[in-house]
C-alpha atoms as a PDB file:
ATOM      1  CA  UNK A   1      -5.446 -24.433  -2.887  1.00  0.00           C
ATOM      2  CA  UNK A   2      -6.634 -20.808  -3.291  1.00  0.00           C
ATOM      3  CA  UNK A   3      -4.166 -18.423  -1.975  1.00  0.00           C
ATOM      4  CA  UNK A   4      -5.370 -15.931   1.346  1.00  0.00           C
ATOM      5  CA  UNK A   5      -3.969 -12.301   0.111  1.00  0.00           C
ATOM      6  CA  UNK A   6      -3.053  -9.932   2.279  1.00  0.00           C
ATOM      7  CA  UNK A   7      -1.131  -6.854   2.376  1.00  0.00           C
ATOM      8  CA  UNK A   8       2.258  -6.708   4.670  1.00  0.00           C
ATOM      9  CA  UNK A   9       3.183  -4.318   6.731  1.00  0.00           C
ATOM     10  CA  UNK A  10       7.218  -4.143   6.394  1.00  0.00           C
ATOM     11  CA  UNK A  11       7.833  -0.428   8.024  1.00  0.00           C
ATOM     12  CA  UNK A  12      10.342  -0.828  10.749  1.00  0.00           C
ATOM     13  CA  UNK A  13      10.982  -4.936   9.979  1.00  0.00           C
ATOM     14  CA  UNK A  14      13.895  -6.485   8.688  1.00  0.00           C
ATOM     15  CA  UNK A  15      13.929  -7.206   4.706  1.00  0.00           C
ATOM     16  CA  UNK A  16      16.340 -10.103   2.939  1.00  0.00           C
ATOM     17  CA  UNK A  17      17.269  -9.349  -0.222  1.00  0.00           C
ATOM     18  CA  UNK A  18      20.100 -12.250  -1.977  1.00  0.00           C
ATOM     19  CA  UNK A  19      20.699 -11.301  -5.222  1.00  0.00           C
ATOM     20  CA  UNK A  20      21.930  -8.273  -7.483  1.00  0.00           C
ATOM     21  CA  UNK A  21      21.163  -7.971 -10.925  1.00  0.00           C
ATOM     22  CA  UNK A  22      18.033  -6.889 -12.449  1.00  0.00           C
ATOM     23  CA  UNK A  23      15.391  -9.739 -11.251  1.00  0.00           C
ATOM     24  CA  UNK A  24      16.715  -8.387  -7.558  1.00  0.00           C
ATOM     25  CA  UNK A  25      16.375  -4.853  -8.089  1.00  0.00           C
ATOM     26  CA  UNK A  26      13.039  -5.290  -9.065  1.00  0.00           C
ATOM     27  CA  UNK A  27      12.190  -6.760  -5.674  1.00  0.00           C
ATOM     28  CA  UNK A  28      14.078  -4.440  -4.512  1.00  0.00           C
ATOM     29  CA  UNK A  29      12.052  -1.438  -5.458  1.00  0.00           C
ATOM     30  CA  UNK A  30       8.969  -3.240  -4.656  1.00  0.00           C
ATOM     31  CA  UNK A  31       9.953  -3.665  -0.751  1.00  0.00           C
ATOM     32  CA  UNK A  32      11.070   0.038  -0.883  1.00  0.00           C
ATOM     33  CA  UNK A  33       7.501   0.982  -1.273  1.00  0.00           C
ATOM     34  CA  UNK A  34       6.946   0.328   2.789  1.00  0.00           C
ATOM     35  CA  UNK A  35       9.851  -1.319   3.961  1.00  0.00           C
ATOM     36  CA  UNK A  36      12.503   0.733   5.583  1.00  0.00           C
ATOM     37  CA  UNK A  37      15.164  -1.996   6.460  1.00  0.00           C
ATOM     38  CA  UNK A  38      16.636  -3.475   3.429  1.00  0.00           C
ATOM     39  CA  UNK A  39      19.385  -5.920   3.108  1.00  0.00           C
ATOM     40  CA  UNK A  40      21.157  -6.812   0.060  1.00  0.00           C
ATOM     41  CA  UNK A  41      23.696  -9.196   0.053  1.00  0.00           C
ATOM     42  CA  UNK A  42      25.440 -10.011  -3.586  1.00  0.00           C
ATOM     43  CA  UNK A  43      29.089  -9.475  -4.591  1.00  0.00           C
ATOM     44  CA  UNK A  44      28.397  -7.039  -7.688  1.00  0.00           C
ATOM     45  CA  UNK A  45      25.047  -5.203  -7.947  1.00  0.00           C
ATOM     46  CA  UNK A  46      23.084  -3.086 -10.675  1.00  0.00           C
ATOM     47  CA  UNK A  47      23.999   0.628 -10.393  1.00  0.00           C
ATOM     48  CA  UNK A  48      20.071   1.381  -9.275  1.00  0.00           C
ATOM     49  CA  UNK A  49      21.020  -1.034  -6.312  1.00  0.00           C
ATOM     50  CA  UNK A  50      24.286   0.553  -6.139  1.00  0.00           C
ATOM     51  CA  UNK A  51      22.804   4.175  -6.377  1.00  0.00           C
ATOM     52  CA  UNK A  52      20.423   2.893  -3.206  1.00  0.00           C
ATOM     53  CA  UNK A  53      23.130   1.451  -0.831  1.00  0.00           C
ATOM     54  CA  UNK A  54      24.513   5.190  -1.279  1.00  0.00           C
ATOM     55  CA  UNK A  55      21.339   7.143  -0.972  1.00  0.00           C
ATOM     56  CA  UNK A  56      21.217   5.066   2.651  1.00  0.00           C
ATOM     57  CA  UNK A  57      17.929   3.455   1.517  1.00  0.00           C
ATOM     58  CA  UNK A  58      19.224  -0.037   1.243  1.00  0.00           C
ATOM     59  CA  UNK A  59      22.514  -1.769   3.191  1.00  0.00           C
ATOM     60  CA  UNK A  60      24.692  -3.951   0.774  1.00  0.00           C
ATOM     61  CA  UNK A  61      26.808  -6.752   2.062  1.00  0.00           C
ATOM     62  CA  UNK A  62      29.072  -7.120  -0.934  1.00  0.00           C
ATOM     63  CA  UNK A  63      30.010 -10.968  -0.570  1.00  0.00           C
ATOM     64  CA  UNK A  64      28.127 -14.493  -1.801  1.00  0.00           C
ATOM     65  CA  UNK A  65      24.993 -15.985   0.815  1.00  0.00           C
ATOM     66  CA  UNK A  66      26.615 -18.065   3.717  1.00  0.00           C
ATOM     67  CA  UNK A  67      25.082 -20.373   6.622  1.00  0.00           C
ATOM     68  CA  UNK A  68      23.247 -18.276   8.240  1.00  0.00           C
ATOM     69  CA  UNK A  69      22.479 -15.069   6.537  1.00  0.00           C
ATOM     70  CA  UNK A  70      19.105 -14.964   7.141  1.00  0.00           C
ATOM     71  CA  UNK A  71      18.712 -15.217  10.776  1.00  0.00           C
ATOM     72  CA  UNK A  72      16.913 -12.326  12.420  1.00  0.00           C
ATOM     73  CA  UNK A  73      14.812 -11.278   9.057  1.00  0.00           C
ATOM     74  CA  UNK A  74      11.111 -10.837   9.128  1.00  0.00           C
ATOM     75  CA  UNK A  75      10.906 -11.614   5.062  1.00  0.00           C
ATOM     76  CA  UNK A  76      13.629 -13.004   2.846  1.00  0.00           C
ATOM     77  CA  UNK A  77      13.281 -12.802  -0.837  1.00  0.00           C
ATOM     78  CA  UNK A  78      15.926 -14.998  -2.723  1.00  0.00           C
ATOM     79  CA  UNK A  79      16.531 -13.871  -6.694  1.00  0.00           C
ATOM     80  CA  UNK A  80      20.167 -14.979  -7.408  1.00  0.00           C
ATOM     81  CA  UNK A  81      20.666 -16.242 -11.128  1.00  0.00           C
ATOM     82  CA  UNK A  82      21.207 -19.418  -9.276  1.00  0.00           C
ATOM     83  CA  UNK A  83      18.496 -21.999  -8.667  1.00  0.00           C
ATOM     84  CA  UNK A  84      20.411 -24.246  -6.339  1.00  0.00           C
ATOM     85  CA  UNK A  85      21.468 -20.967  -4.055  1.00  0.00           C
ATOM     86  CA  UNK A  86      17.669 -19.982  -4.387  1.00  0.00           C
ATOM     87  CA  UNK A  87      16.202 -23.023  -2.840  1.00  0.00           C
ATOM     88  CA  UNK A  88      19.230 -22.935  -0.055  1.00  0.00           C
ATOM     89  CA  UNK A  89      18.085 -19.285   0.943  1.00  0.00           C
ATOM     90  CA  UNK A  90      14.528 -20.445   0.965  1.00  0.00           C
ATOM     91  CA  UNK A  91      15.323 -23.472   2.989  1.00  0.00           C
ATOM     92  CA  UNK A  92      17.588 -21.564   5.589  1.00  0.00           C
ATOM     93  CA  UNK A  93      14.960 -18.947   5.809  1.00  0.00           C
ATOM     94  CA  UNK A  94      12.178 -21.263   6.186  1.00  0.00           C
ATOM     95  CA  UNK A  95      14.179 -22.903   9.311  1.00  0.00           C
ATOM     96  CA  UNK A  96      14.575 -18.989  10.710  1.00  0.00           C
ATOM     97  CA  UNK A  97      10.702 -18.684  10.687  1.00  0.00           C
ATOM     98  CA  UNK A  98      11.145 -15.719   8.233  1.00  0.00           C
ATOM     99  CA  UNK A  99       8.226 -15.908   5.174  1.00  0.00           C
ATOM    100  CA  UNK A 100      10.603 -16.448   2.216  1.00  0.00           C
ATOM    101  CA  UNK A 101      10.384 -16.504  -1.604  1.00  0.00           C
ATOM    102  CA  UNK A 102      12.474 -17.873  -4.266  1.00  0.00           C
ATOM    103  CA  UNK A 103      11.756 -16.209  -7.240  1.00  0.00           C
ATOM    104  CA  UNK A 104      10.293 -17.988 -10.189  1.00  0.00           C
ATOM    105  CA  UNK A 105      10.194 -21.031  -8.476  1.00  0.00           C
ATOM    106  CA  UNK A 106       6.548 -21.706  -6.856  1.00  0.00           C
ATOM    107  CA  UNK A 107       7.162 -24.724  -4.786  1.00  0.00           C
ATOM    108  CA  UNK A 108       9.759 -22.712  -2.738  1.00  0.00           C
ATOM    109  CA  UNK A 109       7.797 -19.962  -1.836  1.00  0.00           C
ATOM    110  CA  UNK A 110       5.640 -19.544   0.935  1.00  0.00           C
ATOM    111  CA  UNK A 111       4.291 -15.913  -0.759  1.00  0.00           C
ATOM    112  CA  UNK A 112       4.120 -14.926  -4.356  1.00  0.00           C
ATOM    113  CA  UNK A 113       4.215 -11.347  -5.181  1.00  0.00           C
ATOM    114  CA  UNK A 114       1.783 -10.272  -7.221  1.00  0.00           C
ATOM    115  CA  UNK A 115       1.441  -7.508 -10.075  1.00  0.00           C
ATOM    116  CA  UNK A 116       0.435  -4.381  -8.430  1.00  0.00           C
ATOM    117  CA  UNK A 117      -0.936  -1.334  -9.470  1.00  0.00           C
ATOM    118  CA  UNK A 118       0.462   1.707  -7.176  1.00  0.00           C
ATOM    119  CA  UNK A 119      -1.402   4.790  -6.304  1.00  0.00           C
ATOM    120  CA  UNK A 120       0.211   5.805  -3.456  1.00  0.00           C
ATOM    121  CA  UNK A 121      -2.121   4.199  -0.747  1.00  0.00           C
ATOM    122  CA  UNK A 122      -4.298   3.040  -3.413  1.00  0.00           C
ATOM    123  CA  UNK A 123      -2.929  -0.387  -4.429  1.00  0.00           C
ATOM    124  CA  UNK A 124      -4.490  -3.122  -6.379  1.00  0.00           C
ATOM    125  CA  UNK A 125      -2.912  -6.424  -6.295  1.00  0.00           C
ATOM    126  CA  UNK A 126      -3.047  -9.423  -8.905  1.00  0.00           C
ATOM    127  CA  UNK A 127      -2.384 -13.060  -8.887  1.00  0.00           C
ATOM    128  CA  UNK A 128      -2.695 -16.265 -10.599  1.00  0.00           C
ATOM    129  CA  UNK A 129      -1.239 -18.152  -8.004  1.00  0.00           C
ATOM    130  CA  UNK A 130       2.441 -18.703  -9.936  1.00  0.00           C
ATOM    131  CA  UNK A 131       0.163 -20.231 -12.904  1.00  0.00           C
ATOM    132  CA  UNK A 132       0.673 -17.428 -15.751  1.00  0.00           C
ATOM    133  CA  UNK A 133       2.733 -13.872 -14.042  1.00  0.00           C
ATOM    134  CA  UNK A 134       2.018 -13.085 -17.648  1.00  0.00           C
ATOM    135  CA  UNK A 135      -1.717 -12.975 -17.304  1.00  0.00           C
ATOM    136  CA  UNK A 136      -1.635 -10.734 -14.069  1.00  0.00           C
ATOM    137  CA  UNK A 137       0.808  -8.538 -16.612  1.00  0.00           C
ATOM    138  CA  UNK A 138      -1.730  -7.990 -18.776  1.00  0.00           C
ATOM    139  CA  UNK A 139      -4.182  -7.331 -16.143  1.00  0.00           C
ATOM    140  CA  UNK A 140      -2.222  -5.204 -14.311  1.00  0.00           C
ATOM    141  CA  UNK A 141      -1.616  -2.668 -17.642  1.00  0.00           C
ATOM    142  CA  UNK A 142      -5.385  -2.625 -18.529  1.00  0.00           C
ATOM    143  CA  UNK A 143      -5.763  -1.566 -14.533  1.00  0.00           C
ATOM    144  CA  UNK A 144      -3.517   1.285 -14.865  1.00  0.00           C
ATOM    145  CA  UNK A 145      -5.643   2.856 -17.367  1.00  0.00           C
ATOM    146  CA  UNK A 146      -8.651   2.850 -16.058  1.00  0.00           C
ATOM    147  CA  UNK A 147      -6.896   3.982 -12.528  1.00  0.00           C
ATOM    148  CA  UNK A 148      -4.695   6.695 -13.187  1.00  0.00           C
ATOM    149  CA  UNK A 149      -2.425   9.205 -11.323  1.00  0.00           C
ATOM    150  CA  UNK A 150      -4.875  10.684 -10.018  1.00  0.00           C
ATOM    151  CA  UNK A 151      -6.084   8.276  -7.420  1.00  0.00           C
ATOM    152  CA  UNK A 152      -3.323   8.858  -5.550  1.00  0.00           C
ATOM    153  CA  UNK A 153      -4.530  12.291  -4.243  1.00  0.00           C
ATOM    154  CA  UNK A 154      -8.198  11.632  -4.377  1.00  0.00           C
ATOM    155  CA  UNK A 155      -7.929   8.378  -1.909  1.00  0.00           C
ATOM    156  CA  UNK A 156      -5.627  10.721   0.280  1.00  0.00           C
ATOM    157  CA  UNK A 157      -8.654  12.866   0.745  1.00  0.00           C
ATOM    158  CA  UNK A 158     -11.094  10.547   1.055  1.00  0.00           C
ATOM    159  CA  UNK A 159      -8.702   9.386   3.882  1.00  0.00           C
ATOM    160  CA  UNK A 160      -9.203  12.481   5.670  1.00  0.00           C
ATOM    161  CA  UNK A 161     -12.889  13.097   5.077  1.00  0.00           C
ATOM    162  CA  UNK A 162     -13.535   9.797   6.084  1.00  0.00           C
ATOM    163  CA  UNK A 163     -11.503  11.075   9.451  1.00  0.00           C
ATOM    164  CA  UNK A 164     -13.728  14.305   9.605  1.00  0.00           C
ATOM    165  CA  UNK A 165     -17.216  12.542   8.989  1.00  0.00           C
ATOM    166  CA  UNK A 166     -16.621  10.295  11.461  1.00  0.00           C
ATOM    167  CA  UNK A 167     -15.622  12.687  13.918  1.00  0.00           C
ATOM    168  CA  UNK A 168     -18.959  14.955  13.452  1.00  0.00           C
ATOM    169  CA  UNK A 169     -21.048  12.136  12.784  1.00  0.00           C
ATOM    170  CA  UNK A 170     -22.624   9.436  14.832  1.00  0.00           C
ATOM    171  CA  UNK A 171     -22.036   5.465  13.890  1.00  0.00           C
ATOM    172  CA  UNK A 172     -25.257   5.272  11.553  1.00  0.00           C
ATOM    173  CA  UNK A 173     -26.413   3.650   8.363  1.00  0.00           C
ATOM    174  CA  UNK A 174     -26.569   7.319   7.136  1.00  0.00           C
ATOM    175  CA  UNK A 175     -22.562   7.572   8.169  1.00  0.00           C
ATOM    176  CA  UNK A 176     -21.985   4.578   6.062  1.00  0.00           C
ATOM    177  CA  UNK A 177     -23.904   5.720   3.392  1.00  0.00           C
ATOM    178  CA  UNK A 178     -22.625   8.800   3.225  1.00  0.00           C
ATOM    179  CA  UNK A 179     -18.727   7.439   2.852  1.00  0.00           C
ATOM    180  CA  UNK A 180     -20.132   4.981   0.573  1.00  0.00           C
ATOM    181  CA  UNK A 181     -21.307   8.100  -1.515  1.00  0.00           C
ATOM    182  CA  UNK A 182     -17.699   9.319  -1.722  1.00  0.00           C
ATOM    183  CA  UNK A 183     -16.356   6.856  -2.488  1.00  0.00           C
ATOM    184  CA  UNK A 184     -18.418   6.490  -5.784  1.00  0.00           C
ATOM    185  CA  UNK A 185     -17.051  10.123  -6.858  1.00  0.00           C
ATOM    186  CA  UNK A 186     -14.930  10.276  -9.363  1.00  0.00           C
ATOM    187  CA  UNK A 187     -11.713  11.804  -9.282  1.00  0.00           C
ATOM    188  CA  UNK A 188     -12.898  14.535 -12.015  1.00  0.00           C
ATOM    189  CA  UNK A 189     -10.013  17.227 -11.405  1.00  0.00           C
ATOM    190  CA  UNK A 190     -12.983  20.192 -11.808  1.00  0.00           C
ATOM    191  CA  UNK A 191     -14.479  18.796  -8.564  1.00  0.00           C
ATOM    192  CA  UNK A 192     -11.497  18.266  -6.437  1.00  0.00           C
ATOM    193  CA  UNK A 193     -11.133  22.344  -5.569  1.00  0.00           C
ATOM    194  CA  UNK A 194     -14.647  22.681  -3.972  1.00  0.00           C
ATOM    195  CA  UNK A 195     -14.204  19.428  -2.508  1.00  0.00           C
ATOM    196  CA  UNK A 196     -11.126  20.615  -1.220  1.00  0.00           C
ATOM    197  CA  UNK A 197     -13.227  22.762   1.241  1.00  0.00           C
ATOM    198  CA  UNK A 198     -15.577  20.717   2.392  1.00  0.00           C
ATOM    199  CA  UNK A 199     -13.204  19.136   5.135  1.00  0.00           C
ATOM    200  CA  UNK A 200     -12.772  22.522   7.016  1.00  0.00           C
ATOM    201  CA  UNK A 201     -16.249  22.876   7.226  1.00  0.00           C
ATOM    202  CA  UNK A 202     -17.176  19.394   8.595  1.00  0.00           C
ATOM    203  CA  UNK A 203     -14.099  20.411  11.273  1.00  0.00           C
ATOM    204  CA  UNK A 204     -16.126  23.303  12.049  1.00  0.00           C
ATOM    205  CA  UNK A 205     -19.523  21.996  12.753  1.00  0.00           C
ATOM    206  CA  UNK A 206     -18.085  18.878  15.149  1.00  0.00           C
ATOM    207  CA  UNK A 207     -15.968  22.243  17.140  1.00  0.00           C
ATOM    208  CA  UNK A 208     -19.539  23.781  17.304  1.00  0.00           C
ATOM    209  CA  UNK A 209     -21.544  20.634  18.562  1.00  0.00           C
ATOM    210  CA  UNK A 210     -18.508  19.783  21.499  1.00  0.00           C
ATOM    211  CA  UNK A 211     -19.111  23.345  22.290  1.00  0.00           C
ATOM    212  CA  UNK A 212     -23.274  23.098  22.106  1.00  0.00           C
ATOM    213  CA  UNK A 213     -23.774  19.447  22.657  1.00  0.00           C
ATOM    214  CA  UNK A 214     -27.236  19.865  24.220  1.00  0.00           C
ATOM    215  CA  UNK A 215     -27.963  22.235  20.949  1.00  0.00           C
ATOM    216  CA  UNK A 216     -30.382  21.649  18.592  1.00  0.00           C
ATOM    217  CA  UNK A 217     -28.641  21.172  15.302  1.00  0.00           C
ATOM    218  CA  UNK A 218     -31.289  19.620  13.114  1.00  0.00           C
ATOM    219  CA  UNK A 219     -31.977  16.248  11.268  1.00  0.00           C
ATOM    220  CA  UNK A 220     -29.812  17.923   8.617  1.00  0.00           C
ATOM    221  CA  UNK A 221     -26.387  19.745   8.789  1.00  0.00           C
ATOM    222  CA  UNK A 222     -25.479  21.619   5.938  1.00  0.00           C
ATOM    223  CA  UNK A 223     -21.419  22.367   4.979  1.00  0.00           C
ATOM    224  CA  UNK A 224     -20.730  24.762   2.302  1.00  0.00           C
ATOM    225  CA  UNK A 225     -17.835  23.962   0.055  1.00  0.00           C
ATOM    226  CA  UNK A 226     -17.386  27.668  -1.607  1.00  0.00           C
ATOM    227  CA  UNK A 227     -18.652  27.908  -4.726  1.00  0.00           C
ATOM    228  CA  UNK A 228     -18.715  24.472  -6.550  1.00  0.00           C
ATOM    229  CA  UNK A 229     -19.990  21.828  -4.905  1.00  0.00           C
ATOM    230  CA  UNK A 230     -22.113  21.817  -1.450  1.00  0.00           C
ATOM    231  CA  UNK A 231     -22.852  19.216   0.718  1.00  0.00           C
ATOM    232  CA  UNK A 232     -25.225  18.013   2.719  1.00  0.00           C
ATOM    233  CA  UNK A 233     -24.911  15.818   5.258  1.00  0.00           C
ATOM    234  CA  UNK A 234     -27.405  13.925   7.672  1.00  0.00           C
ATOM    235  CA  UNK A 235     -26.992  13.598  11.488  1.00  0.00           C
ATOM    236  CA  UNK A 236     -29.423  12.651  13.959  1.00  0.00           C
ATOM    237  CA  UNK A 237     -31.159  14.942  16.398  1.00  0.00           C
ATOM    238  CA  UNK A 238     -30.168  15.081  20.255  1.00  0.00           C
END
């Protein structure tokens, strides 16, 4: 059966982490990404690990998995070298109600997680459903060409206008268009520096219709952007 994917939301919920060589530390630094409640719990770790339980952004419980470890965790990952530990800390977890994975071992997982391509809040994710991690590999590489760096900063500020239009502008199909617009922009690093302006100058004209809200402002507002780019941006009459 198709798999429903989502994206978790792991800030400020307890993480499960058995296992600490270099399978493990890869889960590790995925969970970093948003999770701020790590547990590790191995007897010898890789010095990245090692380097995190001292930087304070993991805790590690330096002894084997016991009965019971994994009571009170939101998501438990298990990636010991062992596949009969594995399937215990799946089992255990499972029991706990915590959505567990043992890794590399599909029918004892209730998640898989996929290849991802990070840009900050930009994230693609890609799966084959546990049928070839190789594939979604090879995916994920040609992906992170064709979405570089630079789509880190550029969704950030989409982000914002998207804040700013919707403040100044009323729910229309012109609203929607007009994000929709953005959105098809591309992140061309000679445009970002007049676009860069353009978010004042929405801010400005929504503080000048609260102030005039009986005003006539036109079928059209106009918001300069200095001397690169300008743009203009419909709104309905009052």
């Amino acid at each position: 059966m198709p798999l429903y994917p989502i994206f978790l939301k792991l800030e400020g919920r307890k993480v499960l982490i058995v296992g600490g060589g270099l399978i493990a530390e890869q889960k590790i630094e995925g969970v970093l990404r948003s999770a701020t409640d790590v547990t590790v719990v191995s007897p010898q770790v890789t010095p990245r690990i090692r380097l995190w339980a001292h930087q304070g952004r993991i805790r590690h419980v330096a002894c084997e998995f016991q009965s019971g470890t994994t009571r009170g965790y939101f998501l438990v990952i298990a990636a010991t070298d062992s596949e009969a530990v594995n399937r215990a800390v799946y089992a255990e977890a499972r029991e706990s109600g915590a959505l567990s994975n043992a890794v590399d071992d599909p029918g004892y997982c209730d998640f898989y997680a996929p290849a991802v391509v990070s840009r900050g809040e930009f994230q693609i994710a890609i799966s084959t459903g546990g049928n070839s991690p190789a594939l979604s590999q090879h995916v994920r590489q040609e992906l992170e060409q064709r979405y570089g760096p630079e789509y880190e900063p550029w969704t950030e500020w989409l982000g914002r206008m998207r804040d700013a239009i919707r403040r100044v502008l009323p729910r229309t199909e012109s609203r929607k268009q007009l994000l929709h617009l953005l959105a098809l922009l591309k992140p061309e690093k000679n445009l970002l520096p007049g676009l860069q302006n353009l978010q004042p100058g929405l801010q400005s004209t929504s503080s000048q219709i609260r102030q005039n809200p009986g005003g006539n402002h036109g079928p059209l507002e106009t918001v300069r952007t200095g001397e690169q780019a300008e743009a203009r941006v419909e709104r309905a009459s009052a």
